[in-house]
N, C-alpha and C. Protein backbone atom coordinates (compact mmCIF):
# COMPACT_ATOMS: atom_id res chain seq x y z
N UNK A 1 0.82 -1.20 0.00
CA UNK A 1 0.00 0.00 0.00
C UNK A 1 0.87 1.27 0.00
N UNK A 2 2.27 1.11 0.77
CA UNK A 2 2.66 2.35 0.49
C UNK A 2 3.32 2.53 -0.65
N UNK A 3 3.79 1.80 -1.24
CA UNK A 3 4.34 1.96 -2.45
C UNK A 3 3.56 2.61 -3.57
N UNK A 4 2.44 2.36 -3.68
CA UNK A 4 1.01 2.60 -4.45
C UNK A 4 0.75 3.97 -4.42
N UNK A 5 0.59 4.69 -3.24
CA UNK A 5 0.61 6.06 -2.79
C UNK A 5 1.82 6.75 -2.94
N UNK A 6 2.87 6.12 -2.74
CA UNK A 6 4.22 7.18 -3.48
C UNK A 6 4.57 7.07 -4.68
N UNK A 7 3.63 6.24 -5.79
CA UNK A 7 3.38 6.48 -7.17
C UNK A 7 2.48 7.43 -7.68
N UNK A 8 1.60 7.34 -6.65
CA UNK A 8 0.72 8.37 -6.80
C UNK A 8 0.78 9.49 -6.50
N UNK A 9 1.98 9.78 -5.90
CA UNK A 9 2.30 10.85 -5.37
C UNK A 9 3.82 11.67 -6.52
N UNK A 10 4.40 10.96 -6.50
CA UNK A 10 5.57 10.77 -8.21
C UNK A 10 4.36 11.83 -9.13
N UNK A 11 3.21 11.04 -9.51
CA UNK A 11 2.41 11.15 -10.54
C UNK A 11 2.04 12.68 -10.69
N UNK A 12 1.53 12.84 -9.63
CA UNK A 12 1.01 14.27 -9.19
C UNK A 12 1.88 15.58 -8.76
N UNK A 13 2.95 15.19 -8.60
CA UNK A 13 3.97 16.34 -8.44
C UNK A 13 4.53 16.65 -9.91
N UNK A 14 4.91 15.30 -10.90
CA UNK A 14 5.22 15.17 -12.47
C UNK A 14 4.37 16.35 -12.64
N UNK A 15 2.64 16.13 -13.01
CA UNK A 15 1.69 16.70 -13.43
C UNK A 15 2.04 17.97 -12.97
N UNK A 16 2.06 18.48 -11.39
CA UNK A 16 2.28 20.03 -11.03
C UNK A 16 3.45 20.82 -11.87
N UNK A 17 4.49 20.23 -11.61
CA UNK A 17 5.79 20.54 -12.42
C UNK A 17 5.62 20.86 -13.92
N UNK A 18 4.74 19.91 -14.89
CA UNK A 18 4.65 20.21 -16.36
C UNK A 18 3.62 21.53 -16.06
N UNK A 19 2.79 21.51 -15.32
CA UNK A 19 1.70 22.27 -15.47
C UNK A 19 2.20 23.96 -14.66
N UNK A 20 3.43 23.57 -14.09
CA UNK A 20 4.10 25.16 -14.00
C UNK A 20 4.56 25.63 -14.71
N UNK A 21 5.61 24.32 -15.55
CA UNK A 21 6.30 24.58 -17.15
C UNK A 21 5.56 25.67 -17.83
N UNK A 22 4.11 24.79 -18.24
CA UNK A 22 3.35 25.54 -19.47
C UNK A 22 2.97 26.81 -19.14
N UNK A 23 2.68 27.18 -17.83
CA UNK A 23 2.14 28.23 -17.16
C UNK A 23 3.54 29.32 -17.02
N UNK A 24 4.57 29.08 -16.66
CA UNK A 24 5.58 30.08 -17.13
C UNK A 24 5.83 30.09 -19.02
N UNK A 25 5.57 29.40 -19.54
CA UNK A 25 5.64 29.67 -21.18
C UNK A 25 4.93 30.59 -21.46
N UNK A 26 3.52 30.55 -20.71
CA UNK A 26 2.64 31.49 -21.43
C UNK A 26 2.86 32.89 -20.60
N UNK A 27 2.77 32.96 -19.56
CA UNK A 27 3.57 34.27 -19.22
C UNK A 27 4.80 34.66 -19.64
N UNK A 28 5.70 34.49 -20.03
CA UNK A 28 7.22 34.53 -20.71
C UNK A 28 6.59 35.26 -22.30
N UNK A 29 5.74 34.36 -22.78
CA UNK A 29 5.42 35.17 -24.16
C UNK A 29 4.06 36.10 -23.73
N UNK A 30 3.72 36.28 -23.14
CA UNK A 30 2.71 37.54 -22.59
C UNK A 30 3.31 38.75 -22.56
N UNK A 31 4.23 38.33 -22.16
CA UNK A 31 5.92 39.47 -21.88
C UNK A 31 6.19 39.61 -22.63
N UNK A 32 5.95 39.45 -24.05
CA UNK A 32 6.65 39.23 -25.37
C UNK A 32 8.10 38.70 -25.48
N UNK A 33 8.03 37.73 -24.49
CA UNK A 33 9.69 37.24 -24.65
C UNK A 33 9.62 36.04 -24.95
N UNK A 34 10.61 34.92 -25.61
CA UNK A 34 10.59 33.69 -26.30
C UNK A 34 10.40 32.84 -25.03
N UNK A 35 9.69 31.76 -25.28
CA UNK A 35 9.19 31.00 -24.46
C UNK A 35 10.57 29.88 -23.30
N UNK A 36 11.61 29.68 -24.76
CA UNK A 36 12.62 28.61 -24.59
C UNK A 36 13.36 28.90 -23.53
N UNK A 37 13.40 29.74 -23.08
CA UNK A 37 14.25 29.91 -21.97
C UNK A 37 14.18 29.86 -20.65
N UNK A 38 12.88 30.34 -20.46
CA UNK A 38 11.90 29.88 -19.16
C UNK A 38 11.55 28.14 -19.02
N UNK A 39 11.09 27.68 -20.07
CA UNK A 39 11.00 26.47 -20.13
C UNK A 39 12.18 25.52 -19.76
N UNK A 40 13.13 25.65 -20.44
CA UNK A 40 14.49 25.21 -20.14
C UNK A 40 15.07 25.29 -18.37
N UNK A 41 14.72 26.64 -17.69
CA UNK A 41 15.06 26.85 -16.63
C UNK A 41 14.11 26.25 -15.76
N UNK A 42 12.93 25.67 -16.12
CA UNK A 42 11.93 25.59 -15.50
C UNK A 42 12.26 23.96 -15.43
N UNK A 43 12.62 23.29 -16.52
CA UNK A 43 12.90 21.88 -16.64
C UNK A 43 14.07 21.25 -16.27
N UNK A 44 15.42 21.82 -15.99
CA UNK A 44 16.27 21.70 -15.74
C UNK A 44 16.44 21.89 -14.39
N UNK A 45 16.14 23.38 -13.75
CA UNK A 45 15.94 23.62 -12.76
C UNK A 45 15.24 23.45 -11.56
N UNK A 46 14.14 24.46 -11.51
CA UNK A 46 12.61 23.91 -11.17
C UNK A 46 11.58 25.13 -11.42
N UNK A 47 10.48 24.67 -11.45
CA UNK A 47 9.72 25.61 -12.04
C UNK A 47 9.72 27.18 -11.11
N UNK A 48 10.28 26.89 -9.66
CA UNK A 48 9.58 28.43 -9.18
C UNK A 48 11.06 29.11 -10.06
N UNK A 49 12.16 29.14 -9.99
CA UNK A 49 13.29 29.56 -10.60
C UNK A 49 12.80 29.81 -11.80
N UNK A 50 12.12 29.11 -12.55
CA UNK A 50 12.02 29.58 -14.24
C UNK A 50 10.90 30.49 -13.64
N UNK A 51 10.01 30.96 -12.93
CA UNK A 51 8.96 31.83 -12.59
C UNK A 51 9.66 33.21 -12.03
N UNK A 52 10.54 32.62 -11.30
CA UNK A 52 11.61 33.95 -10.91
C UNK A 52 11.95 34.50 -12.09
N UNK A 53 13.01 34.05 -12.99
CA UNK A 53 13.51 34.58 -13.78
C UNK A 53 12.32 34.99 -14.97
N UNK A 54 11.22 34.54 -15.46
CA UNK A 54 10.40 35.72 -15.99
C UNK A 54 10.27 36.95 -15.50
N UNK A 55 9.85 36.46 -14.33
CA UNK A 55 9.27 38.18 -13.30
C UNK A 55 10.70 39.26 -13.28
N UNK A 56 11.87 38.42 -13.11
CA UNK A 56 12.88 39.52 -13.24
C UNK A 56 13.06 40.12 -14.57
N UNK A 57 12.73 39.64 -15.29
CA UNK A 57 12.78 40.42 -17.05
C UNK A 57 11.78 41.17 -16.95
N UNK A 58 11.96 42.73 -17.59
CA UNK A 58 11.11 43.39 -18.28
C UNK A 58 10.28 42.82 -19.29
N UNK A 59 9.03 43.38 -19.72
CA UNK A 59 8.23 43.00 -20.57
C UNK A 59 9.14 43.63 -21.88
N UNK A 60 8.98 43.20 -23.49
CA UNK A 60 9.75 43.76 -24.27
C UNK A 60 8.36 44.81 -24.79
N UNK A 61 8.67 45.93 -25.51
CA UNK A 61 7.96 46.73 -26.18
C UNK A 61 7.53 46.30 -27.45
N UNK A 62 6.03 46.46 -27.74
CA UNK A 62 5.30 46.04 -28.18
C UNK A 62 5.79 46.57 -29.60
N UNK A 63 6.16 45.87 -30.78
CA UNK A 63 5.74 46.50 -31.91
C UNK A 63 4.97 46.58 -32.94
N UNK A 64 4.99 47.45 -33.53
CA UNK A 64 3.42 47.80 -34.10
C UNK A 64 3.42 47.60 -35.74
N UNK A 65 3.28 46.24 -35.99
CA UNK A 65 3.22 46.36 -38.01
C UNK A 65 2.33 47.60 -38.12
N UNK A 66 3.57 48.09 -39.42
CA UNK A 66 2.73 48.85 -39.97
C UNK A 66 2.00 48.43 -41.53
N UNK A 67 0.81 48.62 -41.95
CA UNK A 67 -0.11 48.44 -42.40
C UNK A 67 0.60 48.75 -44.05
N UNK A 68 0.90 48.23 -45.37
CA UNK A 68 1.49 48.47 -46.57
C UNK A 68 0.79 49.70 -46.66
N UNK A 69 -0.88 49.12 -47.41
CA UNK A 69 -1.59 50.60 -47.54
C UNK A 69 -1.30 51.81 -47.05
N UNK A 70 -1.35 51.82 -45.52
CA UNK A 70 -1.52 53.22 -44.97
C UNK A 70 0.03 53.82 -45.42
N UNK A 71 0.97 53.08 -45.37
CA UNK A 71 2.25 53.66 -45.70
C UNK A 71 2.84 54.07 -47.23
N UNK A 72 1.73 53.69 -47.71
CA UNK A 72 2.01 53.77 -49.10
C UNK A 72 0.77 55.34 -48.96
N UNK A 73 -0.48 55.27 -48.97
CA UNK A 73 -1.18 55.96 -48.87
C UNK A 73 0.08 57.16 -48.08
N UNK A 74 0.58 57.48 -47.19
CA UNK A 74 1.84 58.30 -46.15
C UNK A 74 2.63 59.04 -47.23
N UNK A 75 3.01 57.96 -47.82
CA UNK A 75 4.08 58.57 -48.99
C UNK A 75 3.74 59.39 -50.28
N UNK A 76 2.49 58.59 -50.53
CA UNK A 76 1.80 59.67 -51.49
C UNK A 76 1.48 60.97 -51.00
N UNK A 77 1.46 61.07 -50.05
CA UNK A 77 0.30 62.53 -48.97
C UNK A 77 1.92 63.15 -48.82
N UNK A 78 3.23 62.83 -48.76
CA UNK A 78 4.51 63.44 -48.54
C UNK A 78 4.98 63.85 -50.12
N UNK A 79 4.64 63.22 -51.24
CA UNK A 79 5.65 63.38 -52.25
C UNK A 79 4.75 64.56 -53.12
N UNK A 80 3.05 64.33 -52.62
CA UNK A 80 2.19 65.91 -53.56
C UNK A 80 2.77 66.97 -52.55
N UNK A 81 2.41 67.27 -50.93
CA UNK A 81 3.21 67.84 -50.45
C UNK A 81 4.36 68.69 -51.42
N UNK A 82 5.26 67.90 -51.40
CA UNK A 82 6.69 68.46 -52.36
C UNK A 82 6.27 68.74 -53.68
N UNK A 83 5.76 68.21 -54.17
CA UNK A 83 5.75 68.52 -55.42
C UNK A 83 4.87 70.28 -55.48
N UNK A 84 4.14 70.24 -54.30
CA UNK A 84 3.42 71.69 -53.71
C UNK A 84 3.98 72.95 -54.00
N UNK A 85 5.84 72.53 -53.71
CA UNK A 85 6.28 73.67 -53.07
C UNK A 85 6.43 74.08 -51.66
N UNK A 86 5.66 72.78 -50.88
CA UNK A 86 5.94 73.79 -49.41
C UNK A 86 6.97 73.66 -48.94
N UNK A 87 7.85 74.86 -48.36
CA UNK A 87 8.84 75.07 -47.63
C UNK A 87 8.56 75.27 -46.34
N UNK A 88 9.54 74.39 -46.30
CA UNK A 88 10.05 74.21 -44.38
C UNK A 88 10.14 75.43 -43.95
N UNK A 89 9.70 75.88 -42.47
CA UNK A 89 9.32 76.88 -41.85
C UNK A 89 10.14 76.98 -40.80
């Protein structure tokens, strides 16, 4: 019987451990930062360490595609501009 219960117990700590894994992945890229590295620290290490080391990283800054159209539409609205004549003030 006890053997049975410290399989079951193996089983359920496995499960907690993957299930911190995935749970620092998705915060790591929430942060906009690559997932592999948290994961790695999290698997190697242990998961509160890979949870540490997210929280100590900054989030990265968001960037913003810009849209072909509107930038093409930008450039047209800059090159009649010039072709205007207007001078810089």
């Amino acid at each position: 019987m006890g053997n049975e219960a410290m399989s079951y117990s193996i089983i359920i700590v496995i499960w907690f451990w993957l299930g911190w894994i995935i749970l620092n992945y998705v915060i790591a890229k929430e942060k906009g930062r690559p997932g592999a590295p948290a994961v790695l620290v999290s698997l190697l290490l242990s998961p509160l360490l890979g949870y540490l080391y997210i929280l100590a990283l900054p989030p990265l800054p968001i960037q913003k595609k810009q849209d072909p159209a509107h930038a093409a539409k930008y450039a047209e609205i800059l090159v009649t501009k010039n072709k205007q004549g207007s001078t810089p003030h």
